[in-house]
Protein backbone atom coordinates (compact mmCIF):
# COMPACT_ATOMS: atom_id res chain seq x y z
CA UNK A 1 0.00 0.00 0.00
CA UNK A 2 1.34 3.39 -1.13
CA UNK A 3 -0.68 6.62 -0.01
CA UNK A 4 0.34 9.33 -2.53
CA UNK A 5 -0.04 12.83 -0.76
CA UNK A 6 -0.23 15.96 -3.02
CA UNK A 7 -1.64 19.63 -2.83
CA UNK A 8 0.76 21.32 -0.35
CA UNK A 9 2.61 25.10 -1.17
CA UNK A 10 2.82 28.66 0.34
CA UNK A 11 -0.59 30.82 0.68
CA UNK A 12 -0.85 34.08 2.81
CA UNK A 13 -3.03 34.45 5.15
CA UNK A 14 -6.38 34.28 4.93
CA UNK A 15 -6.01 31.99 1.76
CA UNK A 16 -7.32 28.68 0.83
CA UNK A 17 -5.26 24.97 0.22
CA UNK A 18 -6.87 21.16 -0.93
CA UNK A 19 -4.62 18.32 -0.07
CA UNK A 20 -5.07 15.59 -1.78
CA UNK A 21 -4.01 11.22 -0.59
CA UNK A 22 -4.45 8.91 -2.90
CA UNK A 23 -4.24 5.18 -1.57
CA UNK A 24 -3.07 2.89 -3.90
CA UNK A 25 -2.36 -1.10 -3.76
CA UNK A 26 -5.20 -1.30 -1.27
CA UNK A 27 -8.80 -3.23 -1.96
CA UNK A 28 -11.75 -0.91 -2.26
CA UNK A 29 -13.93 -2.60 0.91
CA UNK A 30 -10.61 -1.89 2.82
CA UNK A 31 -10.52 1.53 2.36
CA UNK A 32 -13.68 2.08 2.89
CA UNK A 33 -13.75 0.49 6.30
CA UNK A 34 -10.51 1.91 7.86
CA UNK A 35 -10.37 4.90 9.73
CA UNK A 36 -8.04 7.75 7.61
CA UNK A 37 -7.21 11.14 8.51
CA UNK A 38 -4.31 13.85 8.38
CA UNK A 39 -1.94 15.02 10.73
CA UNK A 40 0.58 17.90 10.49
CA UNK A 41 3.73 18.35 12.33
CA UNK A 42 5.37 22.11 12.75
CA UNK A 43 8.84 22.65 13.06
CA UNK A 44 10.19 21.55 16.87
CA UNK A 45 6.88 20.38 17.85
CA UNK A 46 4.77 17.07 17.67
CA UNK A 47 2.56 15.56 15.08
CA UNK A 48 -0.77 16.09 16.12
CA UNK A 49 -4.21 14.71 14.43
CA UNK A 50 -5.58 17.37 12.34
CA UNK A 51 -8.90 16.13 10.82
CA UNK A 52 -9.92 12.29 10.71
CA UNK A 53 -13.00 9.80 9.44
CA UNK A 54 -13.12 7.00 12.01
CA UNK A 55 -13.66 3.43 10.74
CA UNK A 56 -17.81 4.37 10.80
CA UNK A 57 -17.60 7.37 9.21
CA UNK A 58 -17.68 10.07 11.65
CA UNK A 59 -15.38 13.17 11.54
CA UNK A 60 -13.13 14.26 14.21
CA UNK A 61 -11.57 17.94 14.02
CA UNK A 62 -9.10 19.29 16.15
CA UNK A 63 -10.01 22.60 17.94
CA UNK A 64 -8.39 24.84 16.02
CA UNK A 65 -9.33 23.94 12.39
CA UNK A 66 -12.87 23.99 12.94
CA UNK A 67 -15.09 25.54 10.90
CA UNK A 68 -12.45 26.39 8.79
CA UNK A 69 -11.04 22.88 7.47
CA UNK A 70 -13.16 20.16 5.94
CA UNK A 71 -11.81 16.39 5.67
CA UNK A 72 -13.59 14.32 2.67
CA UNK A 73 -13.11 11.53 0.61
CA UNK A 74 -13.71 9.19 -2.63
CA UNK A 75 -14.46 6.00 -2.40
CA UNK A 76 -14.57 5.56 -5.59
CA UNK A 77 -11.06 7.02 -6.14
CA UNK A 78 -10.03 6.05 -2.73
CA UNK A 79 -8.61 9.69 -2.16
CA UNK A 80 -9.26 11.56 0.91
CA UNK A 81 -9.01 15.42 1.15
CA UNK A 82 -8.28 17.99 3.40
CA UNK A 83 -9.73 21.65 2.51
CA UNK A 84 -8.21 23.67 3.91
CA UNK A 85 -10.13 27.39 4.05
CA UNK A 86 -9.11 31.30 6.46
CA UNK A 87 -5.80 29.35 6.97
CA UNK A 88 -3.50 30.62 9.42
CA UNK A 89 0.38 31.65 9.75
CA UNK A 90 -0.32 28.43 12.53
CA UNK A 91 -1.17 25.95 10.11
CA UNK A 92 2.14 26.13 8.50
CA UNK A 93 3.50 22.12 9.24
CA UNK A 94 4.20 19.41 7.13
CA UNK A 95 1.17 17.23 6.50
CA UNK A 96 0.84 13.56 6.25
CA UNK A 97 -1.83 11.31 5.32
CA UNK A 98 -2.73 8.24 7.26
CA UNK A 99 -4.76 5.09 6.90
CA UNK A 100 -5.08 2.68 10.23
CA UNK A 101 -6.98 -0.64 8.85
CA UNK A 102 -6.98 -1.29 12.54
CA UNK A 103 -3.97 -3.43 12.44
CA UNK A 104 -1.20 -1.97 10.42
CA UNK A 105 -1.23 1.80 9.55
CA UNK A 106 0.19 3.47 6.62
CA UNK A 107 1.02 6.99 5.97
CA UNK A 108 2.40 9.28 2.83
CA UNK A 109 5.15 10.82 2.31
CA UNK A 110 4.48 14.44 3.67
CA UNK A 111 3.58 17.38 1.91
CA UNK A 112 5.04 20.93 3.40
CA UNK A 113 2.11 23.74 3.76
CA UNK A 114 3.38 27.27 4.25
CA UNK A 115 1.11 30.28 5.46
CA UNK A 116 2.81 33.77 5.74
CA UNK A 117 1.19 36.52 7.32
């Protein structure tokens, strides 16, 4: 399983980004069933959970992106999204991609996200 993470660059404030994870080499009913989110990890500090489906299909959203990021996905094109809207100079991090099928998790490569004031 490869997850393929794209949509990352530099925005000023107030500005809008859509990442975009593409998991390949993994069956459709898996995706579908596993629990997939993003995280983000800023320079010197910890990767935190950003925005998340669990395995039923619920969103989770942490604090400080809500109401201004939406998580979504494809299951058709087993991609899920991260929009990304009002972003702030505190939202600049590397973000990753993850996929827990419960018992193995798999993650992309990183994509960096920049937001100047």
């Amino acid at each position: 399983v490869q997850l393929q993470a794209s949509g990352g660059g530099s925005v000023q404030a107030g500005g809008s980004l859509k990442l975009s994870c593409k998991a390949s080499g993994m069956i459709w009913s898996v995706f579908t069933g596993s629990r997939m989110g993003w995280h983000r990890q800023a320079p010197g500090k910890q990767r935190e959970l950003v925005a998340e489906f669990t395995s039923s299909g619920s969103t989770n959203y942490q604090d400080s992106v809500k109401g201004r990021f939406t998580i979504s996905k494809d299951n058709a094109k087993k991609t899920v999204y991260l929009q990304m809207n009002n972003m702030e100079p505190g939202d600049t991090a590397v973000y990753y991609c993850n996929i827990d099928e419960g018992y193995r998790e798999h993650w992309g490569q990183g994509t960096l996200v920049t937001v100047s004031s």
